[in-house]
C-alpha atoms as a PDB file:
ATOM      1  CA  UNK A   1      10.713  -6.434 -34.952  1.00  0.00           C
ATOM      2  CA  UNK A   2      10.474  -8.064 -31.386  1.00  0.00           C
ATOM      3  CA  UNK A   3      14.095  -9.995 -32.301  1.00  0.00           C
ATOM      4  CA  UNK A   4      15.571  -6.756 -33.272  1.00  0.00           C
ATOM      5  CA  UNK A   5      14.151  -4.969 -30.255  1.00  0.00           C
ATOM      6  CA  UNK A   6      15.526  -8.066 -27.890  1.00  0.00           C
ATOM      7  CA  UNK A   7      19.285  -7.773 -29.435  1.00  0.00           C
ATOM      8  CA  UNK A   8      19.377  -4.456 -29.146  1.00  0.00           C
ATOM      9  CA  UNK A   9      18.098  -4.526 -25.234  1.00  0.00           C
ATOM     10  CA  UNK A  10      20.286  -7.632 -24.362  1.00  0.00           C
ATOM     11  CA  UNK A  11      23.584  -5.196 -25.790  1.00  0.00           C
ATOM     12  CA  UNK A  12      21.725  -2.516 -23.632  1.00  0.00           C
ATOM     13  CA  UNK A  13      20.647  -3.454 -20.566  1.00  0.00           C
ATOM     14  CA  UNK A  14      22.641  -6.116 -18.630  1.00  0.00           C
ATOM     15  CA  UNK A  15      22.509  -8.974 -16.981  1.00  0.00           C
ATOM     16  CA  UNK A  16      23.841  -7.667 -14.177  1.00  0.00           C
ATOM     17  CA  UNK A  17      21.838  -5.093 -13.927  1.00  0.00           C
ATOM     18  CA  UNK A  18      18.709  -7.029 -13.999  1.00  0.00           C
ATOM     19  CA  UNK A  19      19.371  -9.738 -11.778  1.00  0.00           C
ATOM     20  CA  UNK A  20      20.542  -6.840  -8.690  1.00  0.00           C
ATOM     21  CA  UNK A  21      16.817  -5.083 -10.016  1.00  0.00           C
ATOM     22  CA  UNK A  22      14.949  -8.038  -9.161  1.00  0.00           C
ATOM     23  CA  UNK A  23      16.598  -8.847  -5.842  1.00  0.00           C
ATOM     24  CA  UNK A  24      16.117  -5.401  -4.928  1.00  0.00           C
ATOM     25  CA  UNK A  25      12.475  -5.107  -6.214  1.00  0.00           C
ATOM     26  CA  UNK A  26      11.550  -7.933  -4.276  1.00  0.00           C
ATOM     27  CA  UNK A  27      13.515  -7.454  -1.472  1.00  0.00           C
ATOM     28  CA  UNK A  28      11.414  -3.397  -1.301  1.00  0.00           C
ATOM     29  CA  UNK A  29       8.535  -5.376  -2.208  1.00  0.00           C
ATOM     30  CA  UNK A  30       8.489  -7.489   1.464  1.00  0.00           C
ATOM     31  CA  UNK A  31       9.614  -4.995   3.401  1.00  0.00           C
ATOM     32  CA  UNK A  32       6.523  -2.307   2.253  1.00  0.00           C
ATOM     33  CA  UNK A  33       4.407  -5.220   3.509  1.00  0.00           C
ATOM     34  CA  UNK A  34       6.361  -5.661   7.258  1.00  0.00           C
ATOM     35  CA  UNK A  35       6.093  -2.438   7.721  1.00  0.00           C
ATOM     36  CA  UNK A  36       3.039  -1.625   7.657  1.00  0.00           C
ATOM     37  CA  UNK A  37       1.409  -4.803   9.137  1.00  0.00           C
ATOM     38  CA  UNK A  38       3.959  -4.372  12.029  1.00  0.00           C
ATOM     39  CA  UNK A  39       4.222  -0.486  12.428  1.00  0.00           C
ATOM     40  CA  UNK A  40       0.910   0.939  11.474  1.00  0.00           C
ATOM     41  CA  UNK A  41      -1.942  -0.814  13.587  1.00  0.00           C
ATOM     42  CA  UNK A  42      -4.492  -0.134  10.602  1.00  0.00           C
ATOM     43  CA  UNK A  43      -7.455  -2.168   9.495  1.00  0.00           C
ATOM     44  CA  UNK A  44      -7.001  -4.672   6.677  1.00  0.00           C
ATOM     45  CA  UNK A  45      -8.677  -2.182   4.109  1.00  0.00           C
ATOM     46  CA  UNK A  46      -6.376   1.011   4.479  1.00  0.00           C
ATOM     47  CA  UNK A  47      -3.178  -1.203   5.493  1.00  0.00           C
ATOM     48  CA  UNK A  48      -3.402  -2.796   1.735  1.00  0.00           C
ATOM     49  CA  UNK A  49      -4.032   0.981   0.413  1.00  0.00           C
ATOM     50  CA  UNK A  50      -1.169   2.006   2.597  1.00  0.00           C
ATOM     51  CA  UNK A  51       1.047  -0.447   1.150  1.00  0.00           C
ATOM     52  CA  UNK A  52       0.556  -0.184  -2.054  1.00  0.00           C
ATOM     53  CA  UNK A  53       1.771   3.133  -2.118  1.00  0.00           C
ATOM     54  CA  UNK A  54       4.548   2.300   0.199  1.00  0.00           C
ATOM     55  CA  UNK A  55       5.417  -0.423  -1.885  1.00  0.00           C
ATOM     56  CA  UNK A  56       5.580   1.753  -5.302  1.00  0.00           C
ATOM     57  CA  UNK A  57       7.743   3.982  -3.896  1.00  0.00           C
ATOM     58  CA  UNK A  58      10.307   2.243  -2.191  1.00  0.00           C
ATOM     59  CA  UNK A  59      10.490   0.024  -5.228  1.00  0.00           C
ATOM     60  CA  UNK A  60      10.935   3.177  -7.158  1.00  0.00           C
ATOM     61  CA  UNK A  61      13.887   4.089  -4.689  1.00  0.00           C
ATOM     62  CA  UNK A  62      15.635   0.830  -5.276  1.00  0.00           C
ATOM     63  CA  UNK A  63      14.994   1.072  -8.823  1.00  0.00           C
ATOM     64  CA  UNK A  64      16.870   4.386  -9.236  1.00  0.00           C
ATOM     65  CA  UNK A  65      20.114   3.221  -6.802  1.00  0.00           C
ATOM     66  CA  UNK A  66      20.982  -0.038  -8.369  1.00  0.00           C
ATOM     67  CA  UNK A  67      20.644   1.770 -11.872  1.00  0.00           C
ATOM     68  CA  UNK A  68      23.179   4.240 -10.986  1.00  0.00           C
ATOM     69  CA  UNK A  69      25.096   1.659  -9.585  1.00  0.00           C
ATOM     70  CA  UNK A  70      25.290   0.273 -12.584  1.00  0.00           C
ATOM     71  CA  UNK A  71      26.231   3.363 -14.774  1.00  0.00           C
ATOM     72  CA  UNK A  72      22.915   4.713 -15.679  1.00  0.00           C
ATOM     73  CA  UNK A  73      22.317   8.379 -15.516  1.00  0.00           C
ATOM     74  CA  UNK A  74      19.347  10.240 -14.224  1.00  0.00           C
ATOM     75  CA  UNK A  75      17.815  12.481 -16.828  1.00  0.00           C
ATOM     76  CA  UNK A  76      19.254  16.244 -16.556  1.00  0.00           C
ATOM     77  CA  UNK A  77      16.669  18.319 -15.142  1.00  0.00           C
ATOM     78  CA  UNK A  78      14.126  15.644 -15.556  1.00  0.00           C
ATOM     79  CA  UNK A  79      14.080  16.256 -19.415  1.00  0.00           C
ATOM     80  CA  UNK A  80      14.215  13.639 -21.750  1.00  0.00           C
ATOM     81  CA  UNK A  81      17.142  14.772 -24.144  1.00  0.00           C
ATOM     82  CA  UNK A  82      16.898  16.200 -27.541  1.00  0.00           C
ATOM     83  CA  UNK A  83      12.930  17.375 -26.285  1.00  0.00           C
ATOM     84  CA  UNK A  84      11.291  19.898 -24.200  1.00  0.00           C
ATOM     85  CA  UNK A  85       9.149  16.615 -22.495  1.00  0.00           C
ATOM     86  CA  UNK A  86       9.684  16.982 -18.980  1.00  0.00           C
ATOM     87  CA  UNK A  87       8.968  13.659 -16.785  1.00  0.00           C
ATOM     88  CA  UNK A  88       8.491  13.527 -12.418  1.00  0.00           C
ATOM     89  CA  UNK A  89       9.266   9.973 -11.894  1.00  0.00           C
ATOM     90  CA  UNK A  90      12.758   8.407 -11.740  1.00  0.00           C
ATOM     91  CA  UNK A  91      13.622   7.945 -15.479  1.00  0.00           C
ATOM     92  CA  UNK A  92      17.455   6.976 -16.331  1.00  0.00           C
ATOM     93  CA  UNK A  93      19.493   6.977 -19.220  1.00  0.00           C
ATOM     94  CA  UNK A  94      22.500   5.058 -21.141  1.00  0.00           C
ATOM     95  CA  UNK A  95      24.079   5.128 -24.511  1.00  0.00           C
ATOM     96  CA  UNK A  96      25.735   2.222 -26.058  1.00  0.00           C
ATOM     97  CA  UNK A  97      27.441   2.622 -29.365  1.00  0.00           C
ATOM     98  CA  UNK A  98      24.939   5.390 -30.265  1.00  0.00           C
ATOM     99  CA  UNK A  99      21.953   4.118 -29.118  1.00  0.00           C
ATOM    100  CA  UNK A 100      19.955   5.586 -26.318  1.00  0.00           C
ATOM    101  CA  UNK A 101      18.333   3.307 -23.996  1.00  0.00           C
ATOM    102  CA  UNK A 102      15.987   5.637 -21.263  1.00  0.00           C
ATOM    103  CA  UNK A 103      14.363   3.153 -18.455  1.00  0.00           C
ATOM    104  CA  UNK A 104      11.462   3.118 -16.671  1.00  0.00           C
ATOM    105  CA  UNK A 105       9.728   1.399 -13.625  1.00  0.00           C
ATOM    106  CA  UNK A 106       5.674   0.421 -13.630  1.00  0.00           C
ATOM    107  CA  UNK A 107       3.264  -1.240 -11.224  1.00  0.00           C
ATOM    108  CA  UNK A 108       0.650  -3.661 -13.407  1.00  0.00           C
ATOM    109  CA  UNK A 109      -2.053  -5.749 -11.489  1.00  0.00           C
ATOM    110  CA  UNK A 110      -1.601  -8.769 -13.890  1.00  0.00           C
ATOM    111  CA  UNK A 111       0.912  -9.892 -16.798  1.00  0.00           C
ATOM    112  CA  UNK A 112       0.952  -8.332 -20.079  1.00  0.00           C
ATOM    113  CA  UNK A 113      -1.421  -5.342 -18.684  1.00  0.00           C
ATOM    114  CA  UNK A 114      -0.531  -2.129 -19.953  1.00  0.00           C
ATOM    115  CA  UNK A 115       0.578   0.571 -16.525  1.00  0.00           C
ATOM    116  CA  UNK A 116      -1.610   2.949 -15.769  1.00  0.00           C
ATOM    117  CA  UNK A 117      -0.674   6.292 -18.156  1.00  0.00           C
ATOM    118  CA  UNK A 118       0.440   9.441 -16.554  1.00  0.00           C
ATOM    119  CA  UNK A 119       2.467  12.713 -17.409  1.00  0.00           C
ATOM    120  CA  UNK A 120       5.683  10.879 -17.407  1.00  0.00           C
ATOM    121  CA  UNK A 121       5.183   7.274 -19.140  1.00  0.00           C
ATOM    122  CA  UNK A 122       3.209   9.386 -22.115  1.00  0.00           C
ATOM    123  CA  UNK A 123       5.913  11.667 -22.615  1.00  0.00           C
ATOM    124  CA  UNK A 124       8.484   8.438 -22.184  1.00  0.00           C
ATOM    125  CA  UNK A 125       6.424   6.090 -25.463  1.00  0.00           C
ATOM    126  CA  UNK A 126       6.921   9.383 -27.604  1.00  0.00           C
ATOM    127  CA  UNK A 127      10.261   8.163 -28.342  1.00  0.00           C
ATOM    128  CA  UNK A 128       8.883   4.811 -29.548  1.00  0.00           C
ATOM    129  CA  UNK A 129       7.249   6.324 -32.631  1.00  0.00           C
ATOM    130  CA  UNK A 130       9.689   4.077 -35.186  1.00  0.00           C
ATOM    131  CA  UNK A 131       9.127   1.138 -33.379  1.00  0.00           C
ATOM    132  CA  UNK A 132       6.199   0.757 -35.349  1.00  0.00           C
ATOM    133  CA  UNK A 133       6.720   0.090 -39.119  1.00  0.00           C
ATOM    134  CA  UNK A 134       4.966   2.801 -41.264  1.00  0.00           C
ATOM    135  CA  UNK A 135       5.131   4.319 -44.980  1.00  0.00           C
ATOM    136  CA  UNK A 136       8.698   4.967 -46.208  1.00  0.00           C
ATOM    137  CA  UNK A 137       8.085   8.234 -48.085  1.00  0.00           C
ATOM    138  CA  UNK A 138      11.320   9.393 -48.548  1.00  0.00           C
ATOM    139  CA  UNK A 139      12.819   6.077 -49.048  1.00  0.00           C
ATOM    140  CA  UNK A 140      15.537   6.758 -45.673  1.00  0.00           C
ATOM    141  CA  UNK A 141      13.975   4.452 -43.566  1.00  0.00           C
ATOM    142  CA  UNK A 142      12.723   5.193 -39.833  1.00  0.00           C
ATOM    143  CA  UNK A 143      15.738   7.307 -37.726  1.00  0.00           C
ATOM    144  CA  UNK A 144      15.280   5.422 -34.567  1.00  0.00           C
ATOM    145  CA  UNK A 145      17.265   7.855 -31.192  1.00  0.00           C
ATOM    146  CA  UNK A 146      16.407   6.661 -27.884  1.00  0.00           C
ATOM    147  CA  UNK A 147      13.864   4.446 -26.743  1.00  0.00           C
ATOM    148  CA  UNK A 148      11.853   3.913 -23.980  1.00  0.00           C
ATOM    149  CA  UNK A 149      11.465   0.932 -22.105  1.00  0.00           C
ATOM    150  CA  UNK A 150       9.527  -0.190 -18.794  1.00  0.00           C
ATOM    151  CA  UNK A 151      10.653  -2.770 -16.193  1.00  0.00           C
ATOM    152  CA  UNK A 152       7.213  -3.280 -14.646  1.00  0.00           C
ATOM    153  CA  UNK A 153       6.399  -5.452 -11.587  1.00  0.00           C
ATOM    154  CA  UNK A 154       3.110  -7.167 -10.839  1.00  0.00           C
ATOM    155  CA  UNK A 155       2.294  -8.130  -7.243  1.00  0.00           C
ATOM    156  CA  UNK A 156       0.902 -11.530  -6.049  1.00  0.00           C
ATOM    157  CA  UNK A 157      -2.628 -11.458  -5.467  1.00  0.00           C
ATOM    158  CA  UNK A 158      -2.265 -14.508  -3.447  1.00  0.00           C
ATOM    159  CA  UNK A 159       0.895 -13.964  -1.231  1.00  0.00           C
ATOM    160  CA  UNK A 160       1.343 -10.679   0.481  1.00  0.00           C
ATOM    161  CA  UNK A 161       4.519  -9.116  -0.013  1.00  0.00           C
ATOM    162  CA  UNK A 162       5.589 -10.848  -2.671  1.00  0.00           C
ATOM    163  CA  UNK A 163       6.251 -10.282  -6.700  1.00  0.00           C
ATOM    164  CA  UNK A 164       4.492 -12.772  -9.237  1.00  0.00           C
ATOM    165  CA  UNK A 165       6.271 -10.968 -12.170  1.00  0.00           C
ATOM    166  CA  UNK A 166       9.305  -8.792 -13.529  1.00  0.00           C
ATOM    167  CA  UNK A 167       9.129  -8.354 -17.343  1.00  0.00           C
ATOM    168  CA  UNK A 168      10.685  -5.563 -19.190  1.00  0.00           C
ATOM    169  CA  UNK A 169       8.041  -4.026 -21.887  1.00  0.00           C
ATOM    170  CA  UNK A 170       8.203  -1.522 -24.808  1.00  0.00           C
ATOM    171  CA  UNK A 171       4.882   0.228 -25.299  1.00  0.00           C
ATOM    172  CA  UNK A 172       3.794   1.793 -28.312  1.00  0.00           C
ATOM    173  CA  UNK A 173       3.785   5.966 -29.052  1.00  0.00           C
ATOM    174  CA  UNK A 174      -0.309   5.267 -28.850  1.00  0.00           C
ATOM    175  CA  UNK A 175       0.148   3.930 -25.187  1.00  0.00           C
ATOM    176  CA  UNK A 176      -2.346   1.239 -27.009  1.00  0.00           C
ATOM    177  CA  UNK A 177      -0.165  -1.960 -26.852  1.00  0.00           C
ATOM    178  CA  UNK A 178       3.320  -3.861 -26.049  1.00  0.00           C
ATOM    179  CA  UNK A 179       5.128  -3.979 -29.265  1.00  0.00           C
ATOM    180  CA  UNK A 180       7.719  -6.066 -26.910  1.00  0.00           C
ATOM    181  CA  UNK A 181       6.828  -7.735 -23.656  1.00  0.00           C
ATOM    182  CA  UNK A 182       9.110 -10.549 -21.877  1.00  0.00           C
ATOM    183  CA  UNK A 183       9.094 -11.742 -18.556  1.00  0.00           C
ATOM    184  CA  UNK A 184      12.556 -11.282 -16.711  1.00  0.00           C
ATOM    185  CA  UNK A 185      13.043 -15.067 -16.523  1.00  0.00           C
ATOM    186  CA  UNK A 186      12.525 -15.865 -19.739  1.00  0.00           C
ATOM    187  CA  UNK A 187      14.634 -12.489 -21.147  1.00  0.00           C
ATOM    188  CA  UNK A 188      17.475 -14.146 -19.134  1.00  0.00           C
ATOM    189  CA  UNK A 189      17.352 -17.887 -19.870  1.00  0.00           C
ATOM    190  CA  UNK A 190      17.091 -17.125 -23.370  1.00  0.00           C
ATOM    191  CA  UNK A 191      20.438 -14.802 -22.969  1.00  0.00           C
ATOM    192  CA  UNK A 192      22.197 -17.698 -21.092  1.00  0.00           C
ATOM    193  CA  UNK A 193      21.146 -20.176 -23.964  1.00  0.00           C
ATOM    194  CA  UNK A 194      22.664 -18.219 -27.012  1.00  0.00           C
ATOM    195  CA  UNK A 195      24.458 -20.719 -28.791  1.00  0.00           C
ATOM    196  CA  UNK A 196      28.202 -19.441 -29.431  1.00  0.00           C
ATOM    197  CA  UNK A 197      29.573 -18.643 -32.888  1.00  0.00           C
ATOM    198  CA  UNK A 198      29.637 -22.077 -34.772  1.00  0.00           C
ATOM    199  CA  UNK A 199      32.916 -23.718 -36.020  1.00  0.00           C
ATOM    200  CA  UNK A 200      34.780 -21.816 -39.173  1.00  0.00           C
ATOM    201  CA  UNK A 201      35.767 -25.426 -40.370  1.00  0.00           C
ATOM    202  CA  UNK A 202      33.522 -28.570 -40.029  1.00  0.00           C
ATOM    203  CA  UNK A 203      35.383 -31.271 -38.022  1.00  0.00           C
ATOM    204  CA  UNK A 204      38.183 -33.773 -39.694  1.00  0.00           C
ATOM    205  CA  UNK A 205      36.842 -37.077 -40.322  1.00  0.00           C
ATOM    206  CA  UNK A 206      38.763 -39.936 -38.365  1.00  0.00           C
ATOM    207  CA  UNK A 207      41.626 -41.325 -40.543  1.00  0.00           C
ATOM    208  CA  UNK A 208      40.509 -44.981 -40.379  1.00  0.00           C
ATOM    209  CA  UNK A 209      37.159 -45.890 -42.159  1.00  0.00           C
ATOM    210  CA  UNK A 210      34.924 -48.414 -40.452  1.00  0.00           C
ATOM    211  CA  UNK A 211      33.095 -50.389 -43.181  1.00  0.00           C
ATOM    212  CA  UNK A 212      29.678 -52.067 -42.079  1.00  0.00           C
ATOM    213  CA  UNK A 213      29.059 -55.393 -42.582  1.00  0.00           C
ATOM    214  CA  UNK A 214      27.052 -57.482 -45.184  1.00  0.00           C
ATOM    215  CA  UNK A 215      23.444 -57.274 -45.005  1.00  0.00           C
ATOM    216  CA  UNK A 216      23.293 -55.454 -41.599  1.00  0.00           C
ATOM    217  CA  UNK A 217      21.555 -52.147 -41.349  1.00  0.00           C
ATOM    218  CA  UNK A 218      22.559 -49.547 -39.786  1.00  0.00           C
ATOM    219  CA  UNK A 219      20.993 -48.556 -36.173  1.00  0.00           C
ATOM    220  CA  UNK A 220      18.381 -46.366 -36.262  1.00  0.00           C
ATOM    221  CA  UNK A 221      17.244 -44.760 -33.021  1.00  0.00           C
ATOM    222  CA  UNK A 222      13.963 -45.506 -31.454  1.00  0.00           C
ATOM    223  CA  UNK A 223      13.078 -41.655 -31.522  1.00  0.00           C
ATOM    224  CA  UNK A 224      13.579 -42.256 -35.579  1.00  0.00           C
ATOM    225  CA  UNK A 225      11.651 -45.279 -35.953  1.00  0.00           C
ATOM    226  CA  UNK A 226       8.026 -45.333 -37.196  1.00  0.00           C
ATOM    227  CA  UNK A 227       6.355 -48.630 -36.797  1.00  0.00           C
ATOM    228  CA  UNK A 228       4.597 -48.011 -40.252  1.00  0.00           C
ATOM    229  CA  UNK A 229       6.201 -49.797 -42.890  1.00  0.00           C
ATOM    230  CA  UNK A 230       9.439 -49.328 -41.055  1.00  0.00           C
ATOM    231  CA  UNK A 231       9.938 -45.738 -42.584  1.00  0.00           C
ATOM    232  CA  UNK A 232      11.656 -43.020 -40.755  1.00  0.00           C
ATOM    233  CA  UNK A 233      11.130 -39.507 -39.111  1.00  0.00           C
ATOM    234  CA  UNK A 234      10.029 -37.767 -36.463  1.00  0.00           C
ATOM    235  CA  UNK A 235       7.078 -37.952 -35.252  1.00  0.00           C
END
C-alpha cells in the first residue's frame, strides 16, 4: 500500500511544488523567530509562546501562496467536495487524471508524531477510509475519491528558528496512525533516482569473439572472492 500511495503522490504533487514549500516554510520559519526576539521585548517564556503561534501562521500563509502558485485550488466555501465537512484552516485541492489530491499543513514536535487533531484535520482523514484494506463484501473493491494528505513541519529543539523536518504524511480515518509517512528529502531523492524505462532489446554482442587462453581463469573481482576454498559470492 505505501508504494501505491507514493506513485500516486509523486504523479500528484510535484517536485516543484515541494522544493518552493520548503524554501518558503523555512524561510517563514526564521523570520517568526526575528521578529519577535527583535520587535517584541518579551521574556524568554512568552517570546517562545509568541512564536510559536507566529510561526504556525505565517507558515500557514506561505503554505497557501506557493500552492496556488502552483495550480492548487482553495476549497469552495471551505467544504471539502462531494461532503457537507466544512474545514477553517487553509486546505487546497487538485485533480490529476481523476484523482483528487486535498493538502494539508501540520506542526509536530518530533518525527513521525501524529499533529495535534482538530475540527479540520478530522474532517480531512475521513476521506482516507480506503486507504486501509478491509472486507470486500461485494466483491468491487474499495472506490478510493480524494485523499487527504499532510505536509507537516517539526521545529528544531536545538536551533531557534530553524526546521529539523518536512515530511509529507497520510493519516488514517481513525486519526490513530501514518499509513504513509516520508521525510521530504528522502520523498525527493528517491524521485530523482527512478531508474528510466529499461532497453526494449538487450545490447548486440561485439562482432569479434575474444577467446581466453589455456589454463588461465578468468578475473574475478575482489568484491567476488571468498578466501574459503576459493568459492564465490557476496559476502
Amino acid at each position: 500500500m505505501a508504494s501505491e500511495l507514493k506513485r500516486l503522490l509523486c504523479a500528484s504533487i510535484t517536485k516543484a511544488l515541494l522544493i518552493d514549500l520548503e524554501d518558503g516554510l523555512r524561510g517563514e520559519a526564521l523570520k517568526a523567530f526575528t521578529v519577535v526576539r527583535d520587535h517584541t521585548g518579551l521574556d524568554l517564556k512568552r517570546a517562545r509562546e509568541s512564536e510559536g503561534q507566529l510561526r504556525f501562521r505565517m507558515m500557514e500563509h506561505r503554505f497557501e501562496v506557493i500552492a496556488e502558485l502552483h495550480g492548487w485550488l482553495r476549497l469552495e466555501g471551505g467544504v471539502i467536495p462531494g461532503t457537507e465537512l466544512k474545514v477553517f484552516q487553509p486546505f487546497l485541492r487538485k485533480e490529476i487524471d481523476g484523482q483528487g489530491i486535498i493538502l494539508g499543513l501540520a506542526a509536530i514536535p518530533e518525527s513521525t508524531s501524529l499533529p495535534p487533531v482538530n475540527k479540520s484535520r478530522k474532517a480531512g482523514v475521513t476521506l482516507n477510509y480506503d486507504l486501509v484494506p478491509r472486507l470486500d463484501f461485494d466483491g468491487t473493491g474499495p472506490k478510493i475519491g480524494d485523499i487527504f494528505v499532510l505536509l507537516v513541519v517539526a521545529r528544531d529543539r536545538g536551533r531557534a528558528g530553524h526546521i529539523e523536518e518536512v515530511a509529507i504524511g497520510i493519516i488514517d480515518a481513525e486519526y490513530e496512525a501514518f499509513v504513509f509517512y516520508e521525510t521530504l528529502d528522502k520523498f525527493l531523492s528517491d524521485d530523482e533516482e527512478t531508474p528510466g524505462p529499461m532497453p526494449t532489446e538487450p545490447p548486440k554482442p561485439p562482432s569479434a569473439q575474444v577467446a581466453l587462453k589455456k589454463n588461465v581463469s578468468p578475473f574475478i573481482p575482489p568484491e567476488k572472492r571468498n578466501d574459503e576454498g576459493g568459492k564465490t559470492g557476496t559476502k
